[in-house]
N, C-alpha and C. Protein backbone atom coordinates (compact mmCIF):
# COMPACT_ATOMS: atom_id res chain seq x y z
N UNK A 1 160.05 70.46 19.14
CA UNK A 1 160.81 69.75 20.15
C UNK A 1 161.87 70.69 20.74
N UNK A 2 161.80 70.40 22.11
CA UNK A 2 163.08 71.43 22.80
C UNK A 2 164.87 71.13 22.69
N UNK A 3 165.48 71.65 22.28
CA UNK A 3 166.67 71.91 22.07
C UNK A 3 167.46 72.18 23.26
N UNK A 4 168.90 71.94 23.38
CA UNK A 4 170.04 72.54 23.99
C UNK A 4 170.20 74.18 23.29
N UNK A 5 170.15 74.15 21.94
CA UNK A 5 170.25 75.63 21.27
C UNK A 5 169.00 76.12 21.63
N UNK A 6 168.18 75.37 21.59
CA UNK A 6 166.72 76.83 21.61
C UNK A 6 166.93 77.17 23.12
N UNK A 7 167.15 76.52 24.23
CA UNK A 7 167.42 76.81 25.33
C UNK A 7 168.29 77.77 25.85
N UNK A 8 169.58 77.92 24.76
CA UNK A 8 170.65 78.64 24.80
C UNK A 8 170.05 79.92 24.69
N UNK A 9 169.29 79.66 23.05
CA UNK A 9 168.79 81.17 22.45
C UNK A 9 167.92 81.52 23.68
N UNK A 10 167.12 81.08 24.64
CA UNK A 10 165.85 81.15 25.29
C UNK A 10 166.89 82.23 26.29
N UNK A 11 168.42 81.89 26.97
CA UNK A 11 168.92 82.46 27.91
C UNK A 11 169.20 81.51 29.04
N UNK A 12 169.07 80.21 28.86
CA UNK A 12 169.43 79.01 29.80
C UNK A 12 170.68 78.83 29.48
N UNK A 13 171.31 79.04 30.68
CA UNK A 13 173.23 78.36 31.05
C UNK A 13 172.68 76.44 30.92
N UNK A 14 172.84 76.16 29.54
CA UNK A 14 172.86 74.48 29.64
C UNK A 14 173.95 74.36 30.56
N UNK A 15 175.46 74.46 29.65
CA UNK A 15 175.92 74.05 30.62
C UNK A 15 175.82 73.74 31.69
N UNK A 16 175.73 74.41 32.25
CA UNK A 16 175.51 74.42 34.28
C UNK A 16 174.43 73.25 34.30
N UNK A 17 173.32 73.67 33.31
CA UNK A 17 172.12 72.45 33.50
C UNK A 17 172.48 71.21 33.39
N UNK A 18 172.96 71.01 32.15
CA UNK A 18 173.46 69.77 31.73
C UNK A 18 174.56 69.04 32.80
N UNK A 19 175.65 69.97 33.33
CA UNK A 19 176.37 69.57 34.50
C UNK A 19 175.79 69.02 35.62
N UNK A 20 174.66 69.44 36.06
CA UNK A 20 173.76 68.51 37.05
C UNK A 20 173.24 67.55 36.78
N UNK A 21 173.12 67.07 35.56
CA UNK A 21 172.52 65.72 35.41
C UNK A 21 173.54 65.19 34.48
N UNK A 22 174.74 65.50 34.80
CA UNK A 22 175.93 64.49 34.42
C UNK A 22 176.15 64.31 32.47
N UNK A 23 176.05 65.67 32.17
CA UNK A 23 175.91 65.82 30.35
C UNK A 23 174.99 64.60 29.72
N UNK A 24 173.89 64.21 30.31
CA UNK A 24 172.98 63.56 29.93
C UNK A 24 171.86 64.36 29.28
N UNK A 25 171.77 64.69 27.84
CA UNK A 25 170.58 65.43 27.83
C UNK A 25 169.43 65.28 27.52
N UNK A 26 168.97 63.79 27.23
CA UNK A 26 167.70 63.60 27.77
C UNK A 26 167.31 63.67 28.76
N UNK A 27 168.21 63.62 29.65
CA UNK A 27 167.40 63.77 31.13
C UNK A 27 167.31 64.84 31.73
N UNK A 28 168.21 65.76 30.85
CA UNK A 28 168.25 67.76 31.26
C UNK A 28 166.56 68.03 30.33
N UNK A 29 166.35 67.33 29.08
CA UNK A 29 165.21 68.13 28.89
C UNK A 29 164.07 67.36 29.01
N UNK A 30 163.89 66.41 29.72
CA UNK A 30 163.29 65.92 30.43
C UNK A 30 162.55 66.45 31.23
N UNK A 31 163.60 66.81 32.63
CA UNK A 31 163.55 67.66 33.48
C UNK A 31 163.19 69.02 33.70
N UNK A 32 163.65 69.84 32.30
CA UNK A 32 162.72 70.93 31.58
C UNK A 32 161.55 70.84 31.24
N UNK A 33 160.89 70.17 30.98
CA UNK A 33 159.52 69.63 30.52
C UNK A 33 158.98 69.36 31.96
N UNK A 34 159.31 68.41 32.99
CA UNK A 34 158.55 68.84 33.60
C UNK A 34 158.98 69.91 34.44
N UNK A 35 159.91 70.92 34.26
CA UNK A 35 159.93 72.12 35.54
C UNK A 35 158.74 72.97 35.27
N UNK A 36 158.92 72.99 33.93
CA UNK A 36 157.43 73.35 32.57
C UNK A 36 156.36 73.47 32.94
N UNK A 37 155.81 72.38 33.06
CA UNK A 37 154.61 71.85 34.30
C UNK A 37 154.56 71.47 36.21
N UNK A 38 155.26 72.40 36.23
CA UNK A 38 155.28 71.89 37.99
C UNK A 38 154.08 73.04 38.17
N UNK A 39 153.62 72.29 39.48
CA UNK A 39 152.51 72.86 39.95
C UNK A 39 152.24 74.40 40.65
N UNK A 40 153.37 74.34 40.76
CA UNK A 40 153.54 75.65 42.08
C UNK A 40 153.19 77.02 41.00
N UNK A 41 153.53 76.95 39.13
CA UNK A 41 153.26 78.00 38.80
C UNK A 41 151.53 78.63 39.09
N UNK A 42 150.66 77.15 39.10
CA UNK A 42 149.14 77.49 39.31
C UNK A 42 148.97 78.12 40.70
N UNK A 43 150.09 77.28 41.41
CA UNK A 43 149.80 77.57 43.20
C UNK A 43 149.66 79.12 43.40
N UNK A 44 151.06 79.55 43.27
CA UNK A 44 151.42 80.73 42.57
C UNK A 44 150.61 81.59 41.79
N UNK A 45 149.91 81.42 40.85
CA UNK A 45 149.14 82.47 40.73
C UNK A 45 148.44 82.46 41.30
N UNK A 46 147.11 81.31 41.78
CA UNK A 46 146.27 81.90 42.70
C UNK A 46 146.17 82.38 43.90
N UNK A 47 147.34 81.95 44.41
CA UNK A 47 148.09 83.23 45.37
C UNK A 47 148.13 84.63 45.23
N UNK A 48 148.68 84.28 44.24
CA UNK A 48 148.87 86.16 43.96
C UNK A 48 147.61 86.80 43.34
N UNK A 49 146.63 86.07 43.28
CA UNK A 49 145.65 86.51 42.99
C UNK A 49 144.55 86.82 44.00
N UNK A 50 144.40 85.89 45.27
CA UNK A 50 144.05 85.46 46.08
C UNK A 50 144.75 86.87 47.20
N UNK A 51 145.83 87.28 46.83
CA UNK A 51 146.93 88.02 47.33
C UNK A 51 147.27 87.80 48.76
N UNK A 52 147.06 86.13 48.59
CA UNK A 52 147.69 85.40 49.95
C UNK A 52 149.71 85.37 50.04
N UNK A 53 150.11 86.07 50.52
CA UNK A 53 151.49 86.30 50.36
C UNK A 53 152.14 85.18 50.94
N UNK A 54 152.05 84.56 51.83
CA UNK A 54 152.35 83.38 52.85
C UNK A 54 151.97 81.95 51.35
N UNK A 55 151.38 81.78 50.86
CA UNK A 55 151.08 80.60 49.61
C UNK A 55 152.23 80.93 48.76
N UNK A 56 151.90 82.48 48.20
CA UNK A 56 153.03 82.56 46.80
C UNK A 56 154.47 82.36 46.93
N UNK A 57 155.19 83.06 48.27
CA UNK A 57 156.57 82.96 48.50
C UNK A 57 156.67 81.46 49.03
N UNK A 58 155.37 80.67 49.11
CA UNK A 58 156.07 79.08 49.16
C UNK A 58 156.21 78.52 47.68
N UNK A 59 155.32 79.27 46.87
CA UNK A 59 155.00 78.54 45.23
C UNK A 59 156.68 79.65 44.88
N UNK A 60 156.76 80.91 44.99
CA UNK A 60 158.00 81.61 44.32
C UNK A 60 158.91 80.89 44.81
N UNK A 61 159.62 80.57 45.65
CA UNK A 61 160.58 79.47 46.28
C UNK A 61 160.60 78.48 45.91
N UNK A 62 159.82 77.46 46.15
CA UNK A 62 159.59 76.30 45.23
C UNK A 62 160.01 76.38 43.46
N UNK A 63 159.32 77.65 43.28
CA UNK A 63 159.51 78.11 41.65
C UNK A 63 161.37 78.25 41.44
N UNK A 64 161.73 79.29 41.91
CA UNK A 64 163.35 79.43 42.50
C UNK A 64 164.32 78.19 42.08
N UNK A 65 163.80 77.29 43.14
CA UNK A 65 164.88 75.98 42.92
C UNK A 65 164.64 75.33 42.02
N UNK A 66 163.84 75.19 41.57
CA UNK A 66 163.47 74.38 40.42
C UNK A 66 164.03 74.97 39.16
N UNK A 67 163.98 76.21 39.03
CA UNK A 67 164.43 76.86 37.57
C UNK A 67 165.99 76.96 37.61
N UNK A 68 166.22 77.37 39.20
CA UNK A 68 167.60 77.59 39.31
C UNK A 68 168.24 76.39 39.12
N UNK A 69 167.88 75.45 39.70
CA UNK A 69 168.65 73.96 39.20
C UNK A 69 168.78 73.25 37.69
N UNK A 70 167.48 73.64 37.07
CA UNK A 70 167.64 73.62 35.77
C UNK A 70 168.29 74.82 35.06
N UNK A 71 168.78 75.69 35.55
CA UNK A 71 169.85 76.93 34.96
C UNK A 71 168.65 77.41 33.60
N UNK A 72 167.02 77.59 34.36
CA UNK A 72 166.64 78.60 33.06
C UNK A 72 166.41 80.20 34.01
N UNK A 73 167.06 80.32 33.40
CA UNK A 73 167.88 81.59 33.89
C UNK A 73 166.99 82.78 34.08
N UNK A 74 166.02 83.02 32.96
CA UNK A 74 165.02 84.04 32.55
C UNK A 74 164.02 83.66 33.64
N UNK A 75 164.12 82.48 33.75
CA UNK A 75 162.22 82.22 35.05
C UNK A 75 162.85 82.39 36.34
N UNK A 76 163.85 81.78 36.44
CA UNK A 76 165.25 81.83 37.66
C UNK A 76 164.68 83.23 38.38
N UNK A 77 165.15 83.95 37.50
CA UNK A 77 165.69 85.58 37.43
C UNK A 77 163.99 86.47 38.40
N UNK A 78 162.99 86.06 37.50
CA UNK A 78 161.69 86.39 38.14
C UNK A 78 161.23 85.44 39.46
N UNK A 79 161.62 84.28 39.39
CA UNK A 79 160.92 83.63 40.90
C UNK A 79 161.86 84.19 41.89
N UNK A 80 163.13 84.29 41.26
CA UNK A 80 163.93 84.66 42.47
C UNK A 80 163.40 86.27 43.05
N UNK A 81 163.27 87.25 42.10
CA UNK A 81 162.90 88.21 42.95
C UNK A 81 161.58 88.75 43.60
N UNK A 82 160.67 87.49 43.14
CA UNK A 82 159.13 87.68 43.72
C UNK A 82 159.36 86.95 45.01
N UNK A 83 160.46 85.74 45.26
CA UNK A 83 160.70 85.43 46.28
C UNK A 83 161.42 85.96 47.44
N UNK A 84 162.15 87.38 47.32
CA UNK A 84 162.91 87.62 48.25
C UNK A 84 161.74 89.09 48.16
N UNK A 85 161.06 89.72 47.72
CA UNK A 85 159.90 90.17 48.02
C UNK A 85 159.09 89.87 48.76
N UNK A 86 158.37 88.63 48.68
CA UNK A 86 157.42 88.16 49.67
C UNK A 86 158.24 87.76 50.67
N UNK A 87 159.16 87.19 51.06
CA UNK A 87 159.89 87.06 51.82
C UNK A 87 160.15 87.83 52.92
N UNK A 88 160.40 89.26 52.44
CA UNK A 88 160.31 90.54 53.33
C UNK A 88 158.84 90.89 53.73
N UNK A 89 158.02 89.93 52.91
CA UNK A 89 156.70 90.80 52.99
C UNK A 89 156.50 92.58 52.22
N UNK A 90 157.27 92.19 51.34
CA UNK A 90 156.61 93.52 50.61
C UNK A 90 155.79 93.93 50.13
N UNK A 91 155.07 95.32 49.76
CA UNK A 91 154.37 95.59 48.84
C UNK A 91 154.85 95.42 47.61
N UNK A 92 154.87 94.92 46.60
CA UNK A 92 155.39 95.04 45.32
C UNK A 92 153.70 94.63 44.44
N UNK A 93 154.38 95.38 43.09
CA UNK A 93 153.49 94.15 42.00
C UNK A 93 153.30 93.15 41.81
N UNK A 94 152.76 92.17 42.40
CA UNK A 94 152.49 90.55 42.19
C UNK A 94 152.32 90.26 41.04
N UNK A 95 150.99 90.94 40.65
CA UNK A 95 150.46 90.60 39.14
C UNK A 95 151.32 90.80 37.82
N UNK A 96 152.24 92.03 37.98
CA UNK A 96 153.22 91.62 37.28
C UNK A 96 154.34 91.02 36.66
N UNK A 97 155.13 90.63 38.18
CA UNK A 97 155.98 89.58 38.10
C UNK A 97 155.31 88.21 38.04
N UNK A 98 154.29 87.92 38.15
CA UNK A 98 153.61 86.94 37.76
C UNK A 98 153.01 86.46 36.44
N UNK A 99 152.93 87.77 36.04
CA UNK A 99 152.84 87.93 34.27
C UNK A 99 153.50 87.78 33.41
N UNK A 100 155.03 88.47 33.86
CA UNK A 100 156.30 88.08 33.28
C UNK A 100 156.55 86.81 33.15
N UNK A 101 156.25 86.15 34.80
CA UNK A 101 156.38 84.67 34.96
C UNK A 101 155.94 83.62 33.98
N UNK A 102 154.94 84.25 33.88
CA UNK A 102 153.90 83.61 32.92
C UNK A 102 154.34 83.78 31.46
N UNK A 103 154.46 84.40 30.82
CA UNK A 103 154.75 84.71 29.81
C UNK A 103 156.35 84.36 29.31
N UNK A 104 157.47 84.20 30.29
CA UNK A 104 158.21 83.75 29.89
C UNK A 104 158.45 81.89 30.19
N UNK A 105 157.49 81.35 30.60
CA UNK A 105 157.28 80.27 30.89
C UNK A 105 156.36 79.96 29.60
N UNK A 106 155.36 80.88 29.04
CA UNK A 106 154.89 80.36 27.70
C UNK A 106 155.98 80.45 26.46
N UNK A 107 156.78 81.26 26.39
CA UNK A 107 157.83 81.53 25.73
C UNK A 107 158.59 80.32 25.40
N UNK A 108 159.05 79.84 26.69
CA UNK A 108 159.89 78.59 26.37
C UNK A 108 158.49 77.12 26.19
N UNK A 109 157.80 77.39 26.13
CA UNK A 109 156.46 75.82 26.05
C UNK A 109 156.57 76.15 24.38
N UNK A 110 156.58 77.28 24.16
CA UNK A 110 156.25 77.65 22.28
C UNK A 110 157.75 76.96 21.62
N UNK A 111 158.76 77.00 22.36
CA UNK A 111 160.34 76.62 21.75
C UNK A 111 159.91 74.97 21.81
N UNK A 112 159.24 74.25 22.73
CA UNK A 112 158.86 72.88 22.46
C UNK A 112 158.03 72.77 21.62
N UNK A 113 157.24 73.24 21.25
CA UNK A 113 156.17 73.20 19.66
C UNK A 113 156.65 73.74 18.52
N UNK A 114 157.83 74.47 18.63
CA UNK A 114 158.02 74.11 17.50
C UNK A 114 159.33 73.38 16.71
């Protein structure tokens, strides 16, 4: 089950999180659970797989607010800069920041199992 501490340890500012939904924290990890499962991470990869740049910087953006509002800081940190990448239309590594993405999004699903 997910924690305020495992979240802490994970690198999530609760605070800040918890401050948006009014120090309620069922409804902060609630809301973690589903940022967890929002869709845009699938959108998102097959974008970037697809290496449709115009899809992913709508799924990285989408990704962005969602993490940023929940203050997890670590996924925050990667949508935000795959989003101001595609944004410019850059060349960058997709597949990697998408990997990261990925992987630190399994990171915190493993802090709910156990």
């Amino acid at each position: 089950m997910l924690t305020i501490e495992a979240l802490e340890r994970f690198g999530a500012d609760t605070k800040e999180g918890l401050g948006r939904c009014m120090n309620n924290k069922d409804i902060y990890l609630r809301l973690v659970d589903m940022g967890l499962n929002d869709t845009n991470f699938e959108k998102l990869s097959a974008a970037v797989n697809a290496g449709d740049k115009k899809t992913a910087f709508e799924a990285a953006h989408a990704l962005k607010g969602v993490m940023g509002n929940l203050s997890l800081t670590p996924l925050f940190t990667i949508a935000s800069e795959m989003t101001e990448l595609l944004r410019a239309e850059e060349d960058a590594d997709y597949p990697t920041y998408l990997k990261q993405l990925l992987e630190k999004r399994a990171e915190l699903r493993a802090l709910q199992e156990s």
